[in-house]
Each structure stands twice: as structure tokens, then as C-alpha cells.
N, C-alpha and C. Protein backbone atom coordinates (compact mmCIF):
# COMPACT_ATOMS: atom_id res chain seq x y z
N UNK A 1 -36.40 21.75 27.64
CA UNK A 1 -35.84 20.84 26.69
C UNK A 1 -34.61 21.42 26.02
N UNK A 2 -34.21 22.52 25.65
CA UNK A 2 -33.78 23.17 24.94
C UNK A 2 -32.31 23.16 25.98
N UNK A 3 -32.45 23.51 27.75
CA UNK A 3 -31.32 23.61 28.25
C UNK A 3 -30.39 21.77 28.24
N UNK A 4 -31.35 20.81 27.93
CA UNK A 4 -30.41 19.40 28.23
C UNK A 4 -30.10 18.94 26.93
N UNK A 5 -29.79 20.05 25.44
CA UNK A 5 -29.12 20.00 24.18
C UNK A 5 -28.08 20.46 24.25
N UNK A 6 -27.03 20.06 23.58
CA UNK A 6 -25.55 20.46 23.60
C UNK A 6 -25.25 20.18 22.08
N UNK A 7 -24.46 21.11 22.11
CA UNK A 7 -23.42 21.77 20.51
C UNK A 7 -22.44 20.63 20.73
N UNK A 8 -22.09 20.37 18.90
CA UNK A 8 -21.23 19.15 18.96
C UNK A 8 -19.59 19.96 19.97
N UNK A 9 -19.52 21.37 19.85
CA UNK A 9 -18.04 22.06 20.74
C UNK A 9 -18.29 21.52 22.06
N UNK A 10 -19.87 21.48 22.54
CA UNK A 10 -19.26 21.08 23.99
C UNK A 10 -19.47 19.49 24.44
N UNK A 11 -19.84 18.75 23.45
CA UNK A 11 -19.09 17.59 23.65
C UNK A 11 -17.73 17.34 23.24
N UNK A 12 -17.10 17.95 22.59
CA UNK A 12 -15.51 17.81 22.42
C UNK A 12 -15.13 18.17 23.30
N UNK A 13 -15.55 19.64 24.04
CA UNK A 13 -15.09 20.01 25.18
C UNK A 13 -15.02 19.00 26.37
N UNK A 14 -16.10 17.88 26.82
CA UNK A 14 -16.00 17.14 27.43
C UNK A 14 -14.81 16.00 27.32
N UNK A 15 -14.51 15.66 26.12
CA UNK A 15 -13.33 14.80 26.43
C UNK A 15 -11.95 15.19 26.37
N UNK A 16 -11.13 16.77 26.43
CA UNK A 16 -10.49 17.45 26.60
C UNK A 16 -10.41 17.76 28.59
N UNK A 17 -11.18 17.73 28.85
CA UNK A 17 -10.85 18.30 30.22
C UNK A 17 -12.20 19.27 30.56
N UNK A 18 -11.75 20.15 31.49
CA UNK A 18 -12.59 21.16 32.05
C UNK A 18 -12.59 22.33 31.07
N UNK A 19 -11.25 22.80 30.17
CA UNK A 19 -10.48 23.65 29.97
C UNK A 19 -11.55 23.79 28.39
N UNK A 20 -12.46 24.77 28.37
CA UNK A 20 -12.99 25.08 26.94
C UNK A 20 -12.19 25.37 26.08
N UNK A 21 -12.41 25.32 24.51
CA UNK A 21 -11.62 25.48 23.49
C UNK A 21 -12.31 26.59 23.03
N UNK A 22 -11.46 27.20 22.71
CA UNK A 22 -11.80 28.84 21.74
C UNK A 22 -11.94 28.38 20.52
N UNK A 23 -12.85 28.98 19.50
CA UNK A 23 -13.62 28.72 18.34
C UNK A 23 -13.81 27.51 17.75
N UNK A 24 -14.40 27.85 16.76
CA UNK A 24 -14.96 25.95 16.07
C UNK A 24 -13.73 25.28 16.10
N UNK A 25 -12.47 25.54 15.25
CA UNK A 25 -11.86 24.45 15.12
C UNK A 25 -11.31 24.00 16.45
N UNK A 26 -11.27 22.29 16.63
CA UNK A 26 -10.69 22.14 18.18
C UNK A 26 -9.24 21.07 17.26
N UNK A 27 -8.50 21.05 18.19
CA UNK A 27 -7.29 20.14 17.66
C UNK A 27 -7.46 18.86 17.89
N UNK A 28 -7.38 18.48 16.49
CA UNK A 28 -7.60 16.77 16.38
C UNK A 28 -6.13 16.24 17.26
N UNK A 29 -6.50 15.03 17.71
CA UNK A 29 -5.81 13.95 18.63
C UNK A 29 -4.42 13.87 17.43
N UNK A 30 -3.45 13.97 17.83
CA UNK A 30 -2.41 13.19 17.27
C UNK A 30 -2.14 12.10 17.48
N UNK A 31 -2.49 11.13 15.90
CA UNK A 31 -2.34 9.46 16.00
C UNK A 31 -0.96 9.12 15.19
N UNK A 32 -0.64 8.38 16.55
CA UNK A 32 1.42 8.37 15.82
C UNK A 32 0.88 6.64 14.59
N UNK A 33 1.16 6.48 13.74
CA UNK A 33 1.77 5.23 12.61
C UNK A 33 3.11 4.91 13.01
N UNK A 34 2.52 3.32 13.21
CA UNK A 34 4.13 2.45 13.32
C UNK A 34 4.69 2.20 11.75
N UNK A 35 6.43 2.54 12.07
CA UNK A 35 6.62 2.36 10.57
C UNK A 35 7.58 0.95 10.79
N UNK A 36 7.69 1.16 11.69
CA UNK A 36 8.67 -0.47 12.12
C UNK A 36 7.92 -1.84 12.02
N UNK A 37 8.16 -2.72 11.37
CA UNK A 37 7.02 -4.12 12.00
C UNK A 37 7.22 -4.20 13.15
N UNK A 38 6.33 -4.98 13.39
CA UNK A 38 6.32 -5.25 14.56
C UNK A 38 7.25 -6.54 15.02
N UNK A 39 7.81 -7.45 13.67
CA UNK A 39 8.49 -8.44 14.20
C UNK A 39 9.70 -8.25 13.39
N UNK A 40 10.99 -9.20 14.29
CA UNK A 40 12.37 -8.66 13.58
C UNK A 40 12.35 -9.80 12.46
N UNK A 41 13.45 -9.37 11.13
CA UNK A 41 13.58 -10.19 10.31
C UNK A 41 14.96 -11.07 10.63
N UNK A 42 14.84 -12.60 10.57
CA UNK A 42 15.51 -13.84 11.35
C UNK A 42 16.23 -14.26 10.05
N UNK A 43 17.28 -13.91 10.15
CA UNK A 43 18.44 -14.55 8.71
C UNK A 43 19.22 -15.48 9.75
N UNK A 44 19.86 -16.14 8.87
CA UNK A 44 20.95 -16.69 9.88
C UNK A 44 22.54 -16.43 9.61
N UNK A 45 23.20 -17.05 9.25
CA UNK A 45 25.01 -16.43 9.32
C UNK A 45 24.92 -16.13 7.66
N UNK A 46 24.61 -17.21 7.08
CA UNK A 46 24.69 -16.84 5.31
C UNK A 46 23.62 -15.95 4.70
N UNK A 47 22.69 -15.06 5.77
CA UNK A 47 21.54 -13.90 4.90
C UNK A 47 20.58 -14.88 4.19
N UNK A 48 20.27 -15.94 5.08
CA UNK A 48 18.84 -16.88 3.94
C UNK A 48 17.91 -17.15 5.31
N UNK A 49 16.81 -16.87 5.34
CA UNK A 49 15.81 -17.33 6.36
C UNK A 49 15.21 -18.73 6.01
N UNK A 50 15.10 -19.40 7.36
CA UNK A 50 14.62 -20.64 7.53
C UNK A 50 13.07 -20.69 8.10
N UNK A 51 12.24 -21.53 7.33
CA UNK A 51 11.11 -22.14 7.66
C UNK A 51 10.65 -23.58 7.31
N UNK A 52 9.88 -24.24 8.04
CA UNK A 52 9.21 -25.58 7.88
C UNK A 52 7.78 -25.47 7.44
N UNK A 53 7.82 -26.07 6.88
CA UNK A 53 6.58 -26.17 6.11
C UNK A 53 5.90 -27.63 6.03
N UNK A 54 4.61 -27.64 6.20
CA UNK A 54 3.80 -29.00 6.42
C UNK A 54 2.45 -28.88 5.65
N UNK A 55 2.07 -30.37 5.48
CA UNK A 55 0.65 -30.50 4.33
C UNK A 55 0.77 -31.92 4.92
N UNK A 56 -0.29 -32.68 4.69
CA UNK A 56 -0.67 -33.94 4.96
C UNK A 56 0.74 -34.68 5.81
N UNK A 57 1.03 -35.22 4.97
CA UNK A 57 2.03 -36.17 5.28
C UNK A 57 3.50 -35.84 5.48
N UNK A 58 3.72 -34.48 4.54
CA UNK A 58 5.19 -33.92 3.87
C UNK A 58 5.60 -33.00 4.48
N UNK A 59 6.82 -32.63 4.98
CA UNK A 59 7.45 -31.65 5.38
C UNK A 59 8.55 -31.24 4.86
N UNK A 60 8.54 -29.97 4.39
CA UNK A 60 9.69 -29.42 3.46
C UNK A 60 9.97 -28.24 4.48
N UNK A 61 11.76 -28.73 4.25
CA UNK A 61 12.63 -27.20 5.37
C UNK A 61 12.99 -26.83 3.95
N UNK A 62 12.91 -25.30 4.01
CA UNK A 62 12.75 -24.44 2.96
C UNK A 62 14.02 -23.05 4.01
N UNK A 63 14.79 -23.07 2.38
CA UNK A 63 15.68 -22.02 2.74
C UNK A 63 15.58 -21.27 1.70
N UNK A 64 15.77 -19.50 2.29
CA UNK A 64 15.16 -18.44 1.01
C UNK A 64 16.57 -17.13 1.51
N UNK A 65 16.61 -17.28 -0.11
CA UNK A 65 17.77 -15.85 0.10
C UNK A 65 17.58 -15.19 -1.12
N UNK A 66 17.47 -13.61 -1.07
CA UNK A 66 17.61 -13.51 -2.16
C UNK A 66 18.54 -13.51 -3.66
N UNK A 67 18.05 -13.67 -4.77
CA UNK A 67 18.43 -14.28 -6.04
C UNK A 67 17.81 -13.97 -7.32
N UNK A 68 18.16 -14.87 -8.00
CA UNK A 68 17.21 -14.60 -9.49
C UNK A 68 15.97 -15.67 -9.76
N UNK A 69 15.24 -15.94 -8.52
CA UNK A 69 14.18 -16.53 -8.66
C UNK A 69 13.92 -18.08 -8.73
N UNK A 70 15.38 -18.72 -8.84
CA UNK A 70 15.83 -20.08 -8.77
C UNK A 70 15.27 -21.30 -7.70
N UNK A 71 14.04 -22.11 -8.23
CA UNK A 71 13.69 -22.86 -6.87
C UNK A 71 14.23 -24.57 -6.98
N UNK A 72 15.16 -24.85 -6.43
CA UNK A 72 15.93 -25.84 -6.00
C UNK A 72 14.98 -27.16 -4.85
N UNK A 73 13.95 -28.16 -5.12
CA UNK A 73 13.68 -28.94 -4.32
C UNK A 73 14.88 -30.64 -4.71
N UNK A 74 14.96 -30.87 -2.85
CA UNK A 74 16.21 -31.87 -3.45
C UNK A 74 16.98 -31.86 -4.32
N UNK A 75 17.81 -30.92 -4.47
CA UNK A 75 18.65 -30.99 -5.38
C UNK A 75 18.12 -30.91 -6.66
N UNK A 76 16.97 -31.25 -7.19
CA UNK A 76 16.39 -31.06 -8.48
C UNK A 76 15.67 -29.51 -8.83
N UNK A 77 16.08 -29.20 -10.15
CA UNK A 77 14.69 -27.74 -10.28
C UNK A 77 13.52 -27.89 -9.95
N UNK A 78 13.08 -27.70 -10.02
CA UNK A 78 11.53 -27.29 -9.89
C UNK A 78 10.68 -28.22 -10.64
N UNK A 79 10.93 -27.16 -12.05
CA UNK A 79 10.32 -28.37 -13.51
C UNK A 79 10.58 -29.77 -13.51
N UNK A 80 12.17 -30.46 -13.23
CA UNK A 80 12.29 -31.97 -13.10
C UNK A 80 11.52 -32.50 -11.84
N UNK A 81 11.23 -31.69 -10.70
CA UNK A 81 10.69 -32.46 -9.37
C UNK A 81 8.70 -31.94 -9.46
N UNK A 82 8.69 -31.38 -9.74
CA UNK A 82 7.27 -30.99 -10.09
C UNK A 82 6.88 -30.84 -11.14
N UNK A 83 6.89 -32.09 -12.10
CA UNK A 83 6.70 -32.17 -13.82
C UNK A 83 4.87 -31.36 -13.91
N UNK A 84 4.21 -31.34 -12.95
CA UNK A 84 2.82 -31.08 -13.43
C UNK A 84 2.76 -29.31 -12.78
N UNK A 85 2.24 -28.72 -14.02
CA UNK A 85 2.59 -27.17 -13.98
C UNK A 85 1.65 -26.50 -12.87
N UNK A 86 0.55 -27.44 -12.72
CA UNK A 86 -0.24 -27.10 -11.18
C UNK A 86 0.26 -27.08 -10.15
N UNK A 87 1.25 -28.16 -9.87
CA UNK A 87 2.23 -28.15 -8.65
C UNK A 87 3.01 -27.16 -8.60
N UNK A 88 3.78 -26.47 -9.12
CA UNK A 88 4.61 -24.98 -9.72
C UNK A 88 4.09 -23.79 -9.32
N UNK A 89 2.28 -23.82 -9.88
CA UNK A 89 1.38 -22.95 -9.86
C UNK A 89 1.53 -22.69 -7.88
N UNK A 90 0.80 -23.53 -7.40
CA UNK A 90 1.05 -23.89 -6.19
C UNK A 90 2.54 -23.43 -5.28
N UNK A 91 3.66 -23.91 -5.78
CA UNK A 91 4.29 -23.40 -5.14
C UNK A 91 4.93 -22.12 -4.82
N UNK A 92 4.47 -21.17 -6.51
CA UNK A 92 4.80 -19.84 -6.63
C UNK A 92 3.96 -19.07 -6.24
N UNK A 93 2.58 -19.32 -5.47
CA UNK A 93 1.61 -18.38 -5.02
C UNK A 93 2.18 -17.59 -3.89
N UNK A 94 3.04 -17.64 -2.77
CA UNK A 94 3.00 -17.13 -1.90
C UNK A 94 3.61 -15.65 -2.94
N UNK A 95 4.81 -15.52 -3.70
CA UNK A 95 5.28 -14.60 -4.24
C UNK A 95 4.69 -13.50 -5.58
N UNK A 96 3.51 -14.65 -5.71
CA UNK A 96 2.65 -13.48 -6.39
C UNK A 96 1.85 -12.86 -5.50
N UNK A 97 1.16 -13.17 -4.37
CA UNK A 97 0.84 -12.47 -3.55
C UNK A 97 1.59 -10.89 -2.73
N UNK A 98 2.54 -11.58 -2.35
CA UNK A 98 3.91 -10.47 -2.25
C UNK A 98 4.44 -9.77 -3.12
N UNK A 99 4.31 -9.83 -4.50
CA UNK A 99 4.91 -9.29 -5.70
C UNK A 99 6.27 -9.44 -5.66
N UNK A 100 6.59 -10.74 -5.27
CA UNK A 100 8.40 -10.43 -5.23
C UNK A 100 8.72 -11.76 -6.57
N UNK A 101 8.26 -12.16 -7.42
CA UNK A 101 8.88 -13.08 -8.63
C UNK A 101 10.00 -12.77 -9.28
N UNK A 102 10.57 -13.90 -8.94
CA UNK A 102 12.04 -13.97 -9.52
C UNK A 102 12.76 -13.06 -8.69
N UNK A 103 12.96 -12.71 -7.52
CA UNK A 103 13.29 -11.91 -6.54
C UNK A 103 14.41 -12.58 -5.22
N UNK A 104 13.93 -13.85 -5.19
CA UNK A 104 14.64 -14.48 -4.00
C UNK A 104 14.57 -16.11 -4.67
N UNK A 105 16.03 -16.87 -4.15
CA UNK A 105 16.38 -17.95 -4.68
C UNK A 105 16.08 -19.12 -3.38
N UNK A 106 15.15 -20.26 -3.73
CA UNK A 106 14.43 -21.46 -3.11
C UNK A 106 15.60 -22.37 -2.64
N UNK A 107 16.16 -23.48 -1.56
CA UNK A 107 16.30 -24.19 -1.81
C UNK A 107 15.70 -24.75 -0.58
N UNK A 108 15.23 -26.32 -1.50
CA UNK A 108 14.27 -26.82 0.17
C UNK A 108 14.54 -28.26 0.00
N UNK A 109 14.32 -29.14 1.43
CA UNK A 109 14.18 -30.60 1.23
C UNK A 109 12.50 -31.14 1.27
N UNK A 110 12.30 -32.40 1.17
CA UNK A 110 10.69 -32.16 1.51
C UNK A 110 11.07 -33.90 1.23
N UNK A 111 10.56 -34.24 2.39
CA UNK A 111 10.22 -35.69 2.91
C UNK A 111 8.80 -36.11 2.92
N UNK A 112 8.24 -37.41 2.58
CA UNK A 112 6.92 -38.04 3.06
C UNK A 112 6.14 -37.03 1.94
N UNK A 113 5.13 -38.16 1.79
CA UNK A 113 3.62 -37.73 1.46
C UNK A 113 3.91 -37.89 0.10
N UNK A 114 3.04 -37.53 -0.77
CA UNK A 114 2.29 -37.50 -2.25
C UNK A 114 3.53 -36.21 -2.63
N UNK A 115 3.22 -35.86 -3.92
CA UNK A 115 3.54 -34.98 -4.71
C UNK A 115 2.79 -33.72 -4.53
N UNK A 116 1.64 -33.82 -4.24
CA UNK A 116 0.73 -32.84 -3.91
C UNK A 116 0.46 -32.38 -2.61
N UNK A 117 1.00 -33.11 -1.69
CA UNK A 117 1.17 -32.97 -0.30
C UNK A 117 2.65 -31.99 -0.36
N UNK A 118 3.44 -32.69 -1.13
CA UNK A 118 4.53 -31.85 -0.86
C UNK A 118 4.42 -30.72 -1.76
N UNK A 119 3.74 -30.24 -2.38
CA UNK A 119 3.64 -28.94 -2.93
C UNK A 119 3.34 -28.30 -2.03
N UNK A 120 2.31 -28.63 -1.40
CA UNK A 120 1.60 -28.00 -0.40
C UNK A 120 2.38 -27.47 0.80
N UNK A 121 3.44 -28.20 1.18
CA UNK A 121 4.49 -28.34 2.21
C UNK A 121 5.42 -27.21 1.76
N UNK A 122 5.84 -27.29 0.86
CA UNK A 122 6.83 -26.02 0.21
C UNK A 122 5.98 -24.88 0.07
N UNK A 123 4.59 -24.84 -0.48
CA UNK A 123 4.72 -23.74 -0.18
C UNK A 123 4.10 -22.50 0.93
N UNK A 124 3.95 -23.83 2.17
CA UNK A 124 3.93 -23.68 3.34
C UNK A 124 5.12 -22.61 4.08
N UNK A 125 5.99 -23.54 3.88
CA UNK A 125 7.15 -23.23 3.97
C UNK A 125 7.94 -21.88 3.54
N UNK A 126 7.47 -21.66 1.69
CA UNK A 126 7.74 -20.18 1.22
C UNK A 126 7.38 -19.19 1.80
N UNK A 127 6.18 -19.56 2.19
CA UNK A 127 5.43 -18.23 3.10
C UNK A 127 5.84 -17.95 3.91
N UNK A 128 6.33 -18.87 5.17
CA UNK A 128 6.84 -18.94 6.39
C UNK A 128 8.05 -17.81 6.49
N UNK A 129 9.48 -18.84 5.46
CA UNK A 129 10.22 -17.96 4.96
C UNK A 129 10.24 -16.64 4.51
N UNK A 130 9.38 -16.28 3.56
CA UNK A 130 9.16 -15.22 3.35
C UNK A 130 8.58 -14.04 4.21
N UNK A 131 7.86 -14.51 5.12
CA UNK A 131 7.86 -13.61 6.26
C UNK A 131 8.72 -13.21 7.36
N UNK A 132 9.89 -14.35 7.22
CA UNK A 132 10.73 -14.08 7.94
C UNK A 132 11.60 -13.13 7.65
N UNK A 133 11.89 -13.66 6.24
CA UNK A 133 12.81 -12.22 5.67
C UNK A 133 12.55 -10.94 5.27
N UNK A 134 11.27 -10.68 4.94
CA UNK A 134 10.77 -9.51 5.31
C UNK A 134 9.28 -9.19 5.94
N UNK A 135 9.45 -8.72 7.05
CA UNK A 135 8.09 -9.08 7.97
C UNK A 135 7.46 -7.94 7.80
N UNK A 136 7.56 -6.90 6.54
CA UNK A 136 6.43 -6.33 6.12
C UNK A 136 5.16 -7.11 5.17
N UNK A 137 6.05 -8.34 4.90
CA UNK A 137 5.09 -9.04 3.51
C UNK A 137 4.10 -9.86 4.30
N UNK A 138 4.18 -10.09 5.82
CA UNK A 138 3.01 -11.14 6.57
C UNK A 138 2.01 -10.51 6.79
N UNK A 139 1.45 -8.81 6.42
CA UNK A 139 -0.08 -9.27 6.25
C UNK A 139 -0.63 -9.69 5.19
N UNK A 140 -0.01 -9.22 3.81
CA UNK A 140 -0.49 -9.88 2.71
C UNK A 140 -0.44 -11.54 2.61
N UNK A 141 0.84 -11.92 3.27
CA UNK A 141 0.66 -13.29 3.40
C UNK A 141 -0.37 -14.13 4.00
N UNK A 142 -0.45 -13.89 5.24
CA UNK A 142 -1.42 -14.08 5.93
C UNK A 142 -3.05 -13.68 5.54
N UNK A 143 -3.33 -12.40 4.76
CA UNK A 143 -4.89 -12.52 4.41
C UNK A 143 -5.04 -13.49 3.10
N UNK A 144 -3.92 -13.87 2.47
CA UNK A 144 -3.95 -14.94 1.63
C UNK A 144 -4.10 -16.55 2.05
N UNK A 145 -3.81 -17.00 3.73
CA UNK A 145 -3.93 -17.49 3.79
C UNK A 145 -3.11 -19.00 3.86
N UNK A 146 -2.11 -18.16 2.94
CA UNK A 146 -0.64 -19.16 3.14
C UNK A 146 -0.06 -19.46 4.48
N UNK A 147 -0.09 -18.70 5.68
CA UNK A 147 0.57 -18.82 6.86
C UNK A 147 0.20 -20.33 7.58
N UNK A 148 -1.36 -20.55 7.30
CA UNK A 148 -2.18 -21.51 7.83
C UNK A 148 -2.08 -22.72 7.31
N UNK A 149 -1.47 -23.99 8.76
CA UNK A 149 -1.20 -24.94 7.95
C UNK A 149 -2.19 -25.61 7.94
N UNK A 150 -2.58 -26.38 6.61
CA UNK A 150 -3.40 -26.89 6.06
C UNK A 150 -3.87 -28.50 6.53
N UNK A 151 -4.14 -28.47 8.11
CA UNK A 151 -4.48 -29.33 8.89
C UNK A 151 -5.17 -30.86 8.39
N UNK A 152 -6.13 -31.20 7.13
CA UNK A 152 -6.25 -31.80 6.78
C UNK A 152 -5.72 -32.80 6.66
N UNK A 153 -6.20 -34.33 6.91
CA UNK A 153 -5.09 -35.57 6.63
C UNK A 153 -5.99 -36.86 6.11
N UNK A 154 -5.49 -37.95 5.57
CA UNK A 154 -6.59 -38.78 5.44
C UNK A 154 -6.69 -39.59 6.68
N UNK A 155 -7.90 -39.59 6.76
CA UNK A 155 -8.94 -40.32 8.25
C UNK A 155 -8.91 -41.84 7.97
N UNK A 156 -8.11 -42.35 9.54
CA UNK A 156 -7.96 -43.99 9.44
C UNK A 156 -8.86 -44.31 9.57
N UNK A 157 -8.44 -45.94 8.58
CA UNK A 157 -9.27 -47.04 8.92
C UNK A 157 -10.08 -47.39 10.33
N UNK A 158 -11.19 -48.06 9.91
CA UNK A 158 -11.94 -48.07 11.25
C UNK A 158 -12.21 -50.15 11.00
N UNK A 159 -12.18 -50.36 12.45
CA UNK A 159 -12.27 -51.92 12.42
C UNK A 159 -13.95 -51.77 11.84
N UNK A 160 -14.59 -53.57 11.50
CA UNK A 160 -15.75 -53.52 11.04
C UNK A 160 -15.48 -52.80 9.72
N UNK A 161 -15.20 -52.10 9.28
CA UNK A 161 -15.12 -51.03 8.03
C UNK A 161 -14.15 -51.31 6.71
N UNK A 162 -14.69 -51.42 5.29
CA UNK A 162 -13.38 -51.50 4.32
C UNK A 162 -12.38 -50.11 4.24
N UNK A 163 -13.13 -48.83 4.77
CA UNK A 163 -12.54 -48.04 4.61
C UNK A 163 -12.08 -47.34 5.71
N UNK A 164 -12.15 -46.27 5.90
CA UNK A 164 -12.52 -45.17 7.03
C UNK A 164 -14.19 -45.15 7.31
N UNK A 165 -14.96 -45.05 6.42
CA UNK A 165 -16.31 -44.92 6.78
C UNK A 165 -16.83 -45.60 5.71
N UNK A 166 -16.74 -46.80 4.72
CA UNK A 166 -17.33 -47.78 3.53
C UNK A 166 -17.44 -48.84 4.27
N UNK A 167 -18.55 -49.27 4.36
CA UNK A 167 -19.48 -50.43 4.67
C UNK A 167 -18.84 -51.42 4.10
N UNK A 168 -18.82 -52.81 4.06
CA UNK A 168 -18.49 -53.89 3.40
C UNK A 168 -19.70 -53.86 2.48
N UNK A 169 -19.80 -54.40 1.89
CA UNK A 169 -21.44 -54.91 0.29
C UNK A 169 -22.11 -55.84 1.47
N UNK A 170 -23.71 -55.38 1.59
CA UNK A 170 -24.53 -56.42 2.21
C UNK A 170 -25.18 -57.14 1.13
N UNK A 171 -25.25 -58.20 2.19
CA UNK A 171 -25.37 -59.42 1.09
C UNK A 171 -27.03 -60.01 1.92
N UNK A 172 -27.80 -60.05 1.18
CA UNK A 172 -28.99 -59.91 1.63
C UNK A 172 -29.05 -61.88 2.09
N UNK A 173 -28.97 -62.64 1.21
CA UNK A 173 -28.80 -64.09 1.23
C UNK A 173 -27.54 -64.88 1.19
């Protein structure tokens, strides 16, 4: 019993080769760290990265450069186009995630849908952007969850049906 036991040296020795190692310490594997991302950052001629961004109905093209934190939808601020401070809340999450506030300047269009659809759309979109321009910030983006578009939509009408799935009132007599 004693000869089919082995010392943790000569299992190291086994995945080295034939070639035994002289005393306890054996040389750990050198593991190289990437310091490069892995993806390039996509500006275009004026230094602002482009992304699209989607939620239900709305799609906002979102352009990001950096600035003093300035977010521009349609031509309006922020506060005049998103009077409700939840919508705001919403659209500034991707950059508290990233820690970059007040760091890079917004401007986006955003077509179709609700108000809340298009929050959702922008800040689809911020994220997008923001990974583009610096593609160290997409894992934090991404375990947040922002990258993922938010597939949800409302479910059509169905014939027979008042709603999508509401019965008409039965009427017994």
C-alpha cells in the first residue's frame, strides 16, 4: 500500500515532464494578464461614439462624447423632456454604475413609444455608447445588466377577446 502513495513533489513532477525538480519549491506556471480589452474603442470623425438603443416601442440613437455631463434628448434637456425624476433616475444608471457622472456629454433622438419606453431606450443606448467609448467599462456594464435589451412588448389583441387575454362579461341570461 505504501509503494502506490505519492508526495504532493511527485505529482507536480508529473505535469512538468520526465525531468524531476530539485527541492520543495517547484516553479509556479507563469500566467500572463491581458491589459488590453479585448475590443477596440469605435469613435467616429468628431471623438463621440454611436449607439442605438431600444425598449418597447422607442428607439433612441444616442451620441456620447466626453463633457460636463450635459444630456440633450431632441433638442430638449433632460429635465424639460423627462419632467418625472424617475425617468432621469433611469437614464443616469448606466454612469453610476461606471462611475463616470458628469464625465461625458448626451445627445440623442428617440422616436415611438411612451415616455417610459423611451427612457428605457436611452438608456439602452448610454450603455451601448458607453462601452463603445471605453471598452474597459463593459463588464461592469454588462453585470448590471444594461447591455440587455429589454425584449418585453405589449401582447396583441386576440380575435374572440376584449383584450389580449380578457374575456368579454358572461352573461348568464
Amino acid at each position: 500500500m505504501s509503494d502506490n502513495r505519492q508526495s504532493l513533489s511527485d505529482l507536480g513532477n508529473l505535469t512538468q515532464g520526465a525531468a524531476p525538480v530539485e527541492g520543495a519549491e517547484a516553479a509556479a506556471p507563469v500566467v500572463q494578464v491581458q491589459t488590453t480589452p479585448l475590443r477596440q474603442q469605435e469613435v467616429d470623425k468628431f471623438g463621440r461614439a454611436y449607439a442605438t438603443g431600444r425598449r418597447k416601442d422607442a428607439v433612441a440613437r444616442v451620441w456620447l462624447k466626453p463633457g460636463t455631463g450635459k444630456i440633450t434628448i431632441n433638442g430638449r434637456d433632460q429635465e424639460v423632456y423627462f419632467a418625472r425624476p424617475t425617468l432621469r433616475l433611469v437614464i443616469n444608471q448606466p454612469f453610476g454604475v461606471a462611475e463616470r457622472e458628469g464625465q461625458y456629454d448626451v445627445v440623442c433622438t428617440v422616436k415611438g413609444g411612451g415616455l417610459s419606453g423611451q427612457a428605457g431606450a436611452v438608456k439602452h443606448g448610454i450603455a451601448q455608447a458607453l462601452t463603445r467609448y471605453e471598452p474597459v467599462l463593459r463588464s461592469p456594464v454588462k453585470a448590471a445588466g444594461f447591455l440587455t435589451r429589454d425584449s418585453r412588448a405589449v401582447e396583441r389583441k386576440k380575435y374572440g377577446k376584449a383584450k389580449a387575454r380578457r374575456s368579454f362579461q358572461f352573461s348568464k341570461r
